[in-house]
PDB file of N, CA and C in Angstrom:
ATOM      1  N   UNK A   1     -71.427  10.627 121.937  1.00  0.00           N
ATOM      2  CA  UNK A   1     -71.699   9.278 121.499  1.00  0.00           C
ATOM      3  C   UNK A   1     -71.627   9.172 119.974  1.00  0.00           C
ATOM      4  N   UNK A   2     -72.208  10.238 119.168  1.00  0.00           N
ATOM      5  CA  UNK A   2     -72.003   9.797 117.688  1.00  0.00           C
ATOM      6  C   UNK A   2     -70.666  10.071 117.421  1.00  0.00           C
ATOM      7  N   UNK A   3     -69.779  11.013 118.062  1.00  0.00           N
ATOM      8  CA  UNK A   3     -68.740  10.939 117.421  1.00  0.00           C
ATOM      9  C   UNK A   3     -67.697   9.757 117.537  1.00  0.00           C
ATOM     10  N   UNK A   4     -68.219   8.794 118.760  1.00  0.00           N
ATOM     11  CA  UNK A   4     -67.681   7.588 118.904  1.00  0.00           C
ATOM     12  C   UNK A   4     -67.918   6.843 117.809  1.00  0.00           C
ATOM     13  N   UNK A   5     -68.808   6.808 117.549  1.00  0.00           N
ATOM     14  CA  UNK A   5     -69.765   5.687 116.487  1.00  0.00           C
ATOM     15  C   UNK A   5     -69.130   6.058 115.309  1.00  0.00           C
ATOM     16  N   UNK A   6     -69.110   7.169 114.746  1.00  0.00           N
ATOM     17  CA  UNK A   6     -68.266   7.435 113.634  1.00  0.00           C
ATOM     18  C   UNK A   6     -67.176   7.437 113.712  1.00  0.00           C
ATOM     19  N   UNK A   7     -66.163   7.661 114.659  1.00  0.00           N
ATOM     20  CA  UNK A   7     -64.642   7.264 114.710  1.00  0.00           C
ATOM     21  C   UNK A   7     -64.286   5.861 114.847  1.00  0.00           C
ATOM     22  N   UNK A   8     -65.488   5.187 115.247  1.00  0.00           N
ATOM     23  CA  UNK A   8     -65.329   3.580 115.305  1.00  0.00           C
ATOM     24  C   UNK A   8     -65.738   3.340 113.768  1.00  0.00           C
ATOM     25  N   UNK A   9     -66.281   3.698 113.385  1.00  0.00           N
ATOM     26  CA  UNK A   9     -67.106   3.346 111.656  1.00  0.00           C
ATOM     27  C   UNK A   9     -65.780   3.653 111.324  1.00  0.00           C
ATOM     28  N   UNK A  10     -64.799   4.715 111.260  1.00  0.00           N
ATOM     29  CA  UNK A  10     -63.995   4.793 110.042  1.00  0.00           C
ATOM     30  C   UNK A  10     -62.326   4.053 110.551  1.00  0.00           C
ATOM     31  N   UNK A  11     -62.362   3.778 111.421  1.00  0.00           N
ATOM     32  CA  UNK A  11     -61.261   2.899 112.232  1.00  0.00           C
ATOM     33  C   UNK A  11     -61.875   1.537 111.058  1.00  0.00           C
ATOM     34  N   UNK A  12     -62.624   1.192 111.641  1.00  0.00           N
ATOM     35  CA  UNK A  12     -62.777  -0.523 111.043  1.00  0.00           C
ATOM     36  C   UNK A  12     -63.179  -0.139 109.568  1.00  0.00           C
ATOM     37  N   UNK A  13     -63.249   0.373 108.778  1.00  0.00           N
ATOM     38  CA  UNK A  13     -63.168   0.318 107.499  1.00  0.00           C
ATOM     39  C   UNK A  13     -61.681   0.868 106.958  1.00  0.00           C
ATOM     40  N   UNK A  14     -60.962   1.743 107.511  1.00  0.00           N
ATOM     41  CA  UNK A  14     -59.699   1.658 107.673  1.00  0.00           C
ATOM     42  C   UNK A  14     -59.005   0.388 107.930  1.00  0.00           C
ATOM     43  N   UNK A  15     -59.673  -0.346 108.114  1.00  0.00           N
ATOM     44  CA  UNK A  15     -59.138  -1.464 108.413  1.00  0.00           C
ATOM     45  C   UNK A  15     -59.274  -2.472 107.713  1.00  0.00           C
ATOM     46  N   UNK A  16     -60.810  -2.863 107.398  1.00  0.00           N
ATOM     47  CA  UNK A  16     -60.926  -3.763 106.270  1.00  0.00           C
ATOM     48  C   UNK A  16     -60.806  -3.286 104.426  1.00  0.00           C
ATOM     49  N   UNK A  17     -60.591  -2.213 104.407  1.00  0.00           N
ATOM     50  CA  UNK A  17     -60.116  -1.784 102.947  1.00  0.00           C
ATOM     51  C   UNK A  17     -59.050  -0.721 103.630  1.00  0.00           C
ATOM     52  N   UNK A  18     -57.964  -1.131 103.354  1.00  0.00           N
ATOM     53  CA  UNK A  18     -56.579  -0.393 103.607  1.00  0.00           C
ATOM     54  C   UNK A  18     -56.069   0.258 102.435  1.00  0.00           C
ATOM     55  N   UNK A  19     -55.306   1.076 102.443  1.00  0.00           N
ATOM     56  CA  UNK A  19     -55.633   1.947 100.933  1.00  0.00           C
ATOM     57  C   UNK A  19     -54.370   1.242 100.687  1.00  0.00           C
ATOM     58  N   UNK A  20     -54.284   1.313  99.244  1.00  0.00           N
ATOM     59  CA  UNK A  20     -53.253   0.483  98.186  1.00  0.00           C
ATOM     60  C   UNK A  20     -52.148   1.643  98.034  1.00  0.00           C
ATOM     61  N   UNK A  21     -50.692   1.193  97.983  1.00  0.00           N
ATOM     62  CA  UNK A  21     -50.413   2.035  97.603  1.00  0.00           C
ATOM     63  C   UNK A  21     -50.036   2.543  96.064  1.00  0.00           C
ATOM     64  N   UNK A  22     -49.711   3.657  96.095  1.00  0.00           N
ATOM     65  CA  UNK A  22     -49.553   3.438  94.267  1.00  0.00           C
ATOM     66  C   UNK A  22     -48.363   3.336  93.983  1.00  0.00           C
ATOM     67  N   UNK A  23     -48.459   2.465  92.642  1.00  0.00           N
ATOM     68  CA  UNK A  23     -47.245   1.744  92.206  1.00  0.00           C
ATOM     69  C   UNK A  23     -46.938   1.992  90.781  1.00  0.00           C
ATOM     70  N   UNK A  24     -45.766   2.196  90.769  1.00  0.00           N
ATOM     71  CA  UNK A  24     -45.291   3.093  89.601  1.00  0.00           C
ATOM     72  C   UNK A  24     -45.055   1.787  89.006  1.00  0.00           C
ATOM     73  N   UNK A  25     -45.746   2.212  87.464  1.00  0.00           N
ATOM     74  CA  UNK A  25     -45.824   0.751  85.788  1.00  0.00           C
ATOM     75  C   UNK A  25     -44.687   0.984  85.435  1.00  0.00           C
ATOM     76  N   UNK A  26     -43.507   0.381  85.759  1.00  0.00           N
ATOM     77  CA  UNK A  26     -42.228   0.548  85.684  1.00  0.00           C
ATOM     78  C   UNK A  26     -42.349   0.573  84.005  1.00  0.00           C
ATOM     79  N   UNK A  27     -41.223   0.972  83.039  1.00  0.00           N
ATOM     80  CA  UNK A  27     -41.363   0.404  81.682  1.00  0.00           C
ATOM     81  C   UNK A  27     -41.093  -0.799  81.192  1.00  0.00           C
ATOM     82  N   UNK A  28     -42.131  -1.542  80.271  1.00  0.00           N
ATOM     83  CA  UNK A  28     -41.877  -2.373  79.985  1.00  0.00           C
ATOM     84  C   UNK A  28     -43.177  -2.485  78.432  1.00  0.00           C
ATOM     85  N   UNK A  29     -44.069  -3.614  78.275  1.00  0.00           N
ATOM     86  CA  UNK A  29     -44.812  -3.155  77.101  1.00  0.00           C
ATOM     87  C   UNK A  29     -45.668  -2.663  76.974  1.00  0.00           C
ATOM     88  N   UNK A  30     -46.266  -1.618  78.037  1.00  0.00           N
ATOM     89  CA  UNK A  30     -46.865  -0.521  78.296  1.00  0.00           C
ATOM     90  C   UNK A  30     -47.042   0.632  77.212  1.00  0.00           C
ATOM     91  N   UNK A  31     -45.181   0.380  77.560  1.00  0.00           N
ATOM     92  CA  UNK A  31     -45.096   2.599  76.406  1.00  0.00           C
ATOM     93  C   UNK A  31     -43.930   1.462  75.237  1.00  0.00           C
ATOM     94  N   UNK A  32     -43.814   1.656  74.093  1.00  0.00           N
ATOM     95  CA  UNK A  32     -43.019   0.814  73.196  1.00  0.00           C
ATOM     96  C   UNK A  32     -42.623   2.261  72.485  1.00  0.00           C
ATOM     97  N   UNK A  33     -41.058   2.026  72.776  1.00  0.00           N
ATOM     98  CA  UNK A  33     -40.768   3.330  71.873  1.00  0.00           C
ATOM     99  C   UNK A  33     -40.006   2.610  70.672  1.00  0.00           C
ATOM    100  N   UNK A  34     -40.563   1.599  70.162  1.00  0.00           N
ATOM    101  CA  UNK A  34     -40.510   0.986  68.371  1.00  0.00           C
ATOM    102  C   UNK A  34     -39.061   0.389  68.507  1.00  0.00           C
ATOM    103  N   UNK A  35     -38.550   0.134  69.050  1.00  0.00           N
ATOM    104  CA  UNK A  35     -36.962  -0.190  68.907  1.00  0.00           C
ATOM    105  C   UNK A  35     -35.754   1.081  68.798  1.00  0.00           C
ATOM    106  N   UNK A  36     -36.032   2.325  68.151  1.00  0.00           N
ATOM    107  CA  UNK A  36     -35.901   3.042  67.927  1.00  0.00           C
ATOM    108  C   UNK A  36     -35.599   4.274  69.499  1.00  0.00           C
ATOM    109  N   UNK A  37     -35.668   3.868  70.631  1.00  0.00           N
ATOM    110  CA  UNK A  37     -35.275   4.430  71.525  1.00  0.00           C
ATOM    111  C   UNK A  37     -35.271   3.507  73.128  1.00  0.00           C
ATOM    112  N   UNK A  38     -34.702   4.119  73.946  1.00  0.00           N
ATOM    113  CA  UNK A  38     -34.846   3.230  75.451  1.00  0.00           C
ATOM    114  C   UNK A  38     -36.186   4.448  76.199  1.00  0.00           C
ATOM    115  N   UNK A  39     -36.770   3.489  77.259  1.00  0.00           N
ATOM    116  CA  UNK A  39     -37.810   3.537  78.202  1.00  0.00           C
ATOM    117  C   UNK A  39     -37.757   3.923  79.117  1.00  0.00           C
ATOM    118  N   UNK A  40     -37.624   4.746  79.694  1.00  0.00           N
ATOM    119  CA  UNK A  40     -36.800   5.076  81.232  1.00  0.00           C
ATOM    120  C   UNK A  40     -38.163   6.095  81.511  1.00  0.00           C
ATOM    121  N   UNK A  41     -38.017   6.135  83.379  1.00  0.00           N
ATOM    122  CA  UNK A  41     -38.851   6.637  84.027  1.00  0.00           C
ATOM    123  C   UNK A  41     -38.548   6.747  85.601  1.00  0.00           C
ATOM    124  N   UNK A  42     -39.498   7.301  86.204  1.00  0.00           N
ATOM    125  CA  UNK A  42     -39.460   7.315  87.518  1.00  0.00           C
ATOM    126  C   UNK A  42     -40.851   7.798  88.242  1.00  0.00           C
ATOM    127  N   UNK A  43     -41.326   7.359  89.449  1.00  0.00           N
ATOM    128  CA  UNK A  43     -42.257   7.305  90.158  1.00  0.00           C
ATOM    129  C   UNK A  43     -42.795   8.933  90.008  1.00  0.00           C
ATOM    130  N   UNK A  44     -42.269   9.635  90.093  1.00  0.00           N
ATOM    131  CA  UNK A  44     -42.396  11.259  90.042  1.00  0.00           C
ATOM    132  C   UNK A  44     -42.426  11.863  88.530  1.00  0.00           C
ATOM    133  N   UNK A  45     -42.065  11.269  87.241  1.00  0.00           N
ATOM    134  CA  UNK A  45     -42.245  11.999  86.031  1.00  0.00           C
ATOM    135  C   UNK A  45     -42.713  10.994  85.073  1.00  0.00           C
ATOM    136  N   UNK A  46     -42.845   9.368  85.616  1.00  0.00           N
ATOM    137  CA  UNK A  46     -43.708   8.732  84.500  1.00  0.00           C
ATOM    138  C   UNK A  46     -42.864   8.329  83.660  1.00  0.00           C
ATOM    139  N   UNK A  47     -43.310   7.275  82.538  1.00  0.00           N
ATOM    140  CA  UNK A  47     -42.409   7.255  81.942  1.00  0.00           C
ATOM    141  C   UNK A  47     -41.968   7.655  80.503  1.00  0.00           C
ATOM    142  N   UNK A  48     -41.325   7.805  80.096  1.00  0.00           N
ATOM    143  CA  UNK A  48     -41.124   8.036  78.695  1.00  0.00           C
ATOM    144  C   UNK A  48     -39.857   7.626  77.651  1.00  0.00           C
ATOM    145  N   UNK A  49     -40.357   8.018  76.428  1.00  0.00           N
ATOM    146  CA  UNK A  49     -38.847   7.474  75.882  1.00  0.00           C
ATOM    147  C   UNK A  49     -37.809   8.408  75.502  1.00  0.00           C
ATOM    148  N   UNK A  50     -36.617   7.969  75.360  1.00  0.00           N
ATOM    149  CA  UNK A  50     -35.316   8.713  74.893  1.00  0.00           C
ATOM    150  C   UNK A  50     -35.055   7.834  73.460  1.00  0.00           C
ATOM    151  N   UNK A  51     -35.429   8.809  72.430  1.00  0.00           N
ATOM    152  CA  UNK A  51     -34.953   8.406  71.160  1.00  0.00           C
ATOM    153  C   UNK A  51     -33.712   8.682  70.860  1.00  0.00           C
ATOM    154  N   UNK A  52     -33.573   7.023  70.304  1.00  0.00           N
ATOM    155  CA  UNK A  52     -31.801   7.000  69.302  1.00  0.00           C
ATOM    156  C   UNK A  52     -31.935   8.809  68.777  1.00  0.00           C
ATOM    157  N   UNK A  53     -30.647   8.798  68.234  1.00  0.00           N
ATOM    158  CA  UNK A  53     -30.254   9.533  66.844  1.00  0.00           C
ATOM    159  C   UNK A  53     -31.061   9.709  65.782  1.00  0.00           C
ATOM    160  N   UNK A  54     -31.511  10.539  65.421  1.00  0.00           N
ATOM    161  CA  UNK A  54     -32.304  10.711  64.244  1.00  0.00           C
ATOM    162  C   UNK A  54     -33.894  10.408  64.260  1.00  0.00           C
ATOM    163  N   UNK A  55     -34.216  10.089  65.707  1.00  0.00           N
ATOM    164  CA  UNK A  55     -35.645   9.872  65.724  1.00  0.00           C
ATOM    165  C   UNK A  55     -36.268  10.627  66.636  1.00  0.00           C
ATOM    166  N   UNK A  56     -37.552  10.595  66.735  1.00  0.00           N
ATOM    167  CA  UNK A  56     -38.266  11.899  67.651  1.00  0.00           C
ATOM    168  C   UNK A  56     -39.873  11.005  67.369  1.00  0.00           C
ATOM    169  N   UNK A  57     -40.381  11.846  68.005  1.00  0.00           N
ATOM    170  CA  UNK A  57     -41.623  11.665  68.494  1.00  0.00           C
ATOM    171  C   UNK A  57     -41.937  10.890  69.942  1.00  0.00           C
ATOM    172  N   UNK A  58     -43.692  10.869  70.159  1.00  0.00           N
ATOM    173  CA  UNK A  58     -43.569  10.281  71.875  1.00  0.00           C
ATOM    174  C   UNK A  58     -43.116   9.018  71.726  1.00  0.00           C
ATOM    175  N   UNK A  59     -43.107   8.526  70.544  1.00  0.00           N
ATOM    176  CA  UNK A  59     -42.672   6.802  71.215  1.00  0.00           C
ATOM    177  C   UNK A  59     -41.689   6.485  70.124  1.00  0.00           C
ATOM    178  N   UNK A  60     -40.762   7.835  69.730  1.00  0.00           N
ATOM    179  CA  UNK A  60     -39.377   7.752  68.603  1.00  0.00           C
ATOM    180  C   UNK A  60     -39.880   6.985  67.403  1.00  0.00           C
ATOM    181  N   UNK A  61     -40.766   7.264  67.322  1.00  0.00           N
ATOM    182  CA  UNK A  61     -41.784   6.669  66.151  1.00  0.00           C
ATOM    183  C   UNK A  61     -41.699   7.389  64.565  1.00  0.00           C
ATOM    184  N   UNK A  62     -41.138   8.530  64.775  1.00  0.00           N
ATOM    185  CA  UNK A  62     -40.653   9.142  63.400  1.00  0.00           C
ATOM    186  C   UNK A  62     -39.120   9.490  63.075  1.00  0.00           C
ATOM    187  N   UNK A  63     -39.399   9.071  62.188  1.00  0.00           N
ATOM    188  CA  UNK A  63     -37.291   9.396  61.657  1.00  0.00           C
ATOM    189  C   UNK A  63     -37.667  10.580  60.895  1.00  0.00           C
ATOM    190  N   UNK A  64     -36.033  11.523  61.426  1.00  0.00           N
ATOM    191  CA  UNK A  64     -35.831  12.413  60.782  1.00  0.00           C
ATOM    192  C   UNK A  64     -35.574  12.739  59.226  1.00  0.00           C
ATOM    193  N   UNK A  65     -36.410  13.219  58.328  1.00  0.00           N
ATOM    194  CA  UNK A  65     -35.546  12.750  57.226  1.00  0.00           C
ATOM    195  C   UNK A  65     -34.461  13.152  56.925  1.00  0.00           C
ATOM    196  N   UNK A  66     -34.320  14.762  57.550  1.00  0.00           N
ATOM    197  CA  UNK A  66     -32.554  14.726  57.201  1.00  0.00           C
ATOM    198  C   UNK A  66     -31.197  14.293  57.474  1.00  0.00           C
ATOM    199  N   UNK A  67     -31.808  13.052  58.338  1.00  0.00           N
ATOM    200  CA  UNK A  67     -30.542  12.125  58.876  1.00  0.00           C
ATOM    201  C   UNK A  67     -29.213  11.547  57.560  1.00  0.00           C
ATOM    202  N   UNK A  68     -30.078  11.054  56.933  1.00  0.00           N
ATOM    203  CA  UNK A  68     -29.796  10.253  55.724  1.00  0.00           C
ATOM    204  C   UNK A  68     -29.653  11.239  53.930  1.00  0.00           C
ATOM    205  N   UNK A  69     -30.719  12.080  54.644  1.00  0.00           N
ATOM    206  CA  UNK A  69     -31.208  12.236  53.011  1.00  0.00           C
ATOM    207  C   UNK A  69     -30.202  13.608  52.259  1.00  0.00           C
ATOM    208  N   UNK A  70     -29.922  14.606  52.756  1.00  0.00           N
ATOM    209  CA  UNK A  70     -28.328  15.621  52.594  1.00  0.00           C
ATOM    210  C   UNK A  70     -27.456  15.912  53.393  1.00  0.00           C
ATOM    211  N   UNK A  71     -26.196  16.133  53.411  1.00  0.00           N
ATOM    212  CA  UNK A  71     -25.333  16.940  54.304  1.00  0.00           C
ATOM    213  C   UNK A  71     -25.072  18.400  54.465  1.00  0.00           C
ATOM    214  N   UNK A  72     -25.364  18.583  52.951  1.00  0.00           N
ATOM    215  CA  UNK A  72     -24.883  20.218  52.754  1.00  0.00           C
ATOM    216  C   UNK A  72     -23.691  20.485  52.923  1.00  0.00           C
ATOM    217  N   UNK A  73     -22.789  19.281  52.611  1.00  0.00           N
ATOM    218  CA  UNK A  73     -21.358  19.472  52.441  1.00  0.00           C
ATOM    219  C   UNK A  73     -20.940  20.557  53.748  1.00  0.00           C
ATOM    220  N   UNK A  74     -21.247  20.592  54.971  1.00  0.00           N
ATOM    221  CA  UNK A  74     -20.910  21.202  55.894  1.00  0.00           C
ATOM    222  C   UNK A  74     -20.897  23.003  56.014  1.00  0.00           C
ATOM    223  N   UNK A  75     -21.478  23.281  54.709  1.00  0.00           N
ATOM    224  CA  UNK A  75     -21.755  24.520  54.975  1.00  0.00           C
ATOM    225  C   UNK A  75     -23.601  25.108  55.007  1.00  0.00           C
ATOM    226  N   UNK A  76     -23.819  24.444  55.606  1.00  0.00           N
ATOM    227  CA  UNK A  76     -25.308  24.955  55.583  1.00  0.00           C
ATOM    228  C   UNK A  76     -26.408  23.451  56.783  1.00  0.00           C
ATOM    229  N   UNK A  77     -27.475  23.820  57.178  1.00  0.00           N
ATOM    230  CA  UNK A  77     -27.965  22.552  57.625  1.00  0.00           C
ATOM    231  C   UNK A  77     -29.151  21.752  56.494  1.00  0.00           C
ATOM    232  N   UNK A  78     -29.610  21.040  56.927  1.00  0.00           N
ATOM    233  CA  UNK A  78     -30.954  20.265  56.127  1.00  0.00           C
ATOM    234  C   UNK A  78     -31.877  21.193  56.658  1.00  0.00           C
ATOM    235  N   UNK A  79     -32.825  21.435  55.842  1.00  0.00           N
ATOM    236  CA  UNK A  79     -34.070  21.577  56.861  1.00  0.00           C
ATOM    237  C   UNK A  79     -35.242  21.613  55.699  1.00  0.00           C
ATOM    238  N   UNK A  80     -36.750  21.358  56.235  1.00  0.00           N
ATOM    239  CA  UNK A  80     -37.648  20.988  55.430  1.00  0.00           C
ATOM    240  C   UNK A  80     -38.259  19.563  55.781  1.00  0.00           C
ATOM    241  N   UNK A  81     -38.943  18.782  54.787  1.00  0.00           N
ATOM    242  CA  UNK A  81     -39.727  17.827  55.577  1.00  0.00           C
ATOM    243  C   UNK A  81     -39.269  16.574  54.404  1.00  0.00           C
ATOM    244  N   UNK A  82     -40.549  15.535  54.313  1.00  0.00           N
ATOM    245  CA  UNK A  82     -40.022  14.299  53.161  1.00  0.00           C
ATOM    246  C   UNK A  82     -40.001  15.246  51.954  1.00  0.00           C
ATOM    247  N   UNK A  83     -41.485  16.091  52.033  1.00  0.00           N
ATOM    248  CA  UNK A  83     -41.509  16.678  50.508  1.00  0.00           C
ATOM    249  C   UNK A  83     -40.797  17.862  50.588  1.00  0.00           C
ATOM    250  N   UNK A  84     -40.208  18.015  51.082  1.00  0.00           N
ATOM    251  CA  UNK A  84     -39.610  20.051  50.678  1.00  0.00           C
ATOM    252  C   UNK A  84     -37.765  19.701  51.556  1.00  0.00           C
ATOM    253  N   UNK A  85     -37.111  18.776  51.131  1.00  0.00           N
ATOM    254  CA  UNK A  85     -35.535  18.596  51.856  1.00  0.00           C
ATOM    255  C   UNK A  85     -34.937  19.936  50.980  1.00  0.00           C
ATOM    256  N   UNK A  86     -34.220  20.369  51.928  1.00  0.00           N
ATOM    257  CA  UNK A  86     -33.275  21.578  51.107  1.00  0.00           C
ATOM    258  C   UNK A  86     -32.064  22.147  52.453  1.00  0.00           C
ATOM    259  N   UNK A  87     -31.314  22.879  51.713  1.00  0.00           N
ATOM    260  CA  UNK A  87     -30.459  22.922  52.883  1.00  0.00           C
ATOM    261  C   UNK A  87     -30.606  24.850  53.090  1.00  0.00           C
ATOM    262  N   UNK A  88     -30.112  25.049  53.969  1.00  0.00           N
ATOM    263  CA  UNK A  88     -30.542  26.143  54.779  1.00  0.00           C
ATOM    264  C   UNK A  88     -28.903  26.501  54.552  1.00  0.00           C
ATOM    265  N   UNK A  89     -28.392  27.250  53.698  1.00  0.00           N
ATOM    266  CA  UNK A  89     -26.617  27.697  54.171  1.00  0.00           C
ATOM    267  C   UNK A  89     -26.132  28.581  55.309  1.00  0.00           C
ATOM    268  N   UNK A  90     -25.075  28.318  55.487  1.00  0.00           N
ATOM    269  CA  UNK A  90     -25.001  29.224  56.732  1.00  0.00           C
ATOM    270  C   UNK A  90     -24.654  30.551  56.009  1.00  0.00           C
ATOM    271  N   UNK A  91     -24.160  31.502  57.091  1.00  0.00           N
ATOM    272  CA  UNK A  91     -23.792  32.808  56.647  1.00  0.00           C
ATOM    273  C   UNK A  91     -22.462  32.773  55.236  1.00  0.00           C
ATOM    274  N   UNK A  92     -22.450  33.418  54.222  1.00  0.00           N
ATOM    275  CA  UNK A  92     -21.375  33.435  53.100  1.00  0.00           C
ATOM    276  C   UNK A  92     -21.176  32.090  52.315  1.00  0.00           C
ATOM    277  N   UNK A  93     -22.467  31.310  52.546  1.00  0.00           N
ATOM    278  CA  UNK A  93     -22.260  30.431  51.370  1.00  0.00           C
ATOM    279  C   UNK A  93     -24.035  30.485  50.280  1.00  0.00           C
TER     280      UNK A  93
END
């Protein structure tokens, strides 16, 4: 008999609160990746952003400074930060 009573208890509350399902916050102005990148996601990894060129961070919120700021005339890369830009040469230069 109680196990009636309790399989009837959780039938009708199964019933009057039905579980929700979950629903993926598609992107939109939730996550803002600044203009500076697109929003993309999916039900299984959430969403996040893909930053343009030259930007990074979680919401492409920082520019690189060595986008703009040297080339190193193609023999060497940038590397360093706002305060310390310098170029890194490659091998024989």
């Amino acid at each position: 008999m109680w196990t009636a009573i309790v399989l009837l208890s959780f039938i009708i509350g199964a019933q009057a609160f039905p579980k929700q399902p979950s629903k993926f916050d598609s992107c939109n102005d939730a996550l803002d990746c600044n203009n500076h990148g697109k929003c993309v996601g999916s039900p299984e990894e959430g969403r996040y952003c893909v930053c343009d060129h030259g930007y990074y961070g979680l919401n492409c919120q920082l520019l690189d400074p060595c986008i703009d700021a040297i080339n190193c005339n193609g023999n060497g890369k940038c590397a360093g930060g706002v305060e310390d830009l310098h170029c890194e040469c490659f091998d024989g230069w």
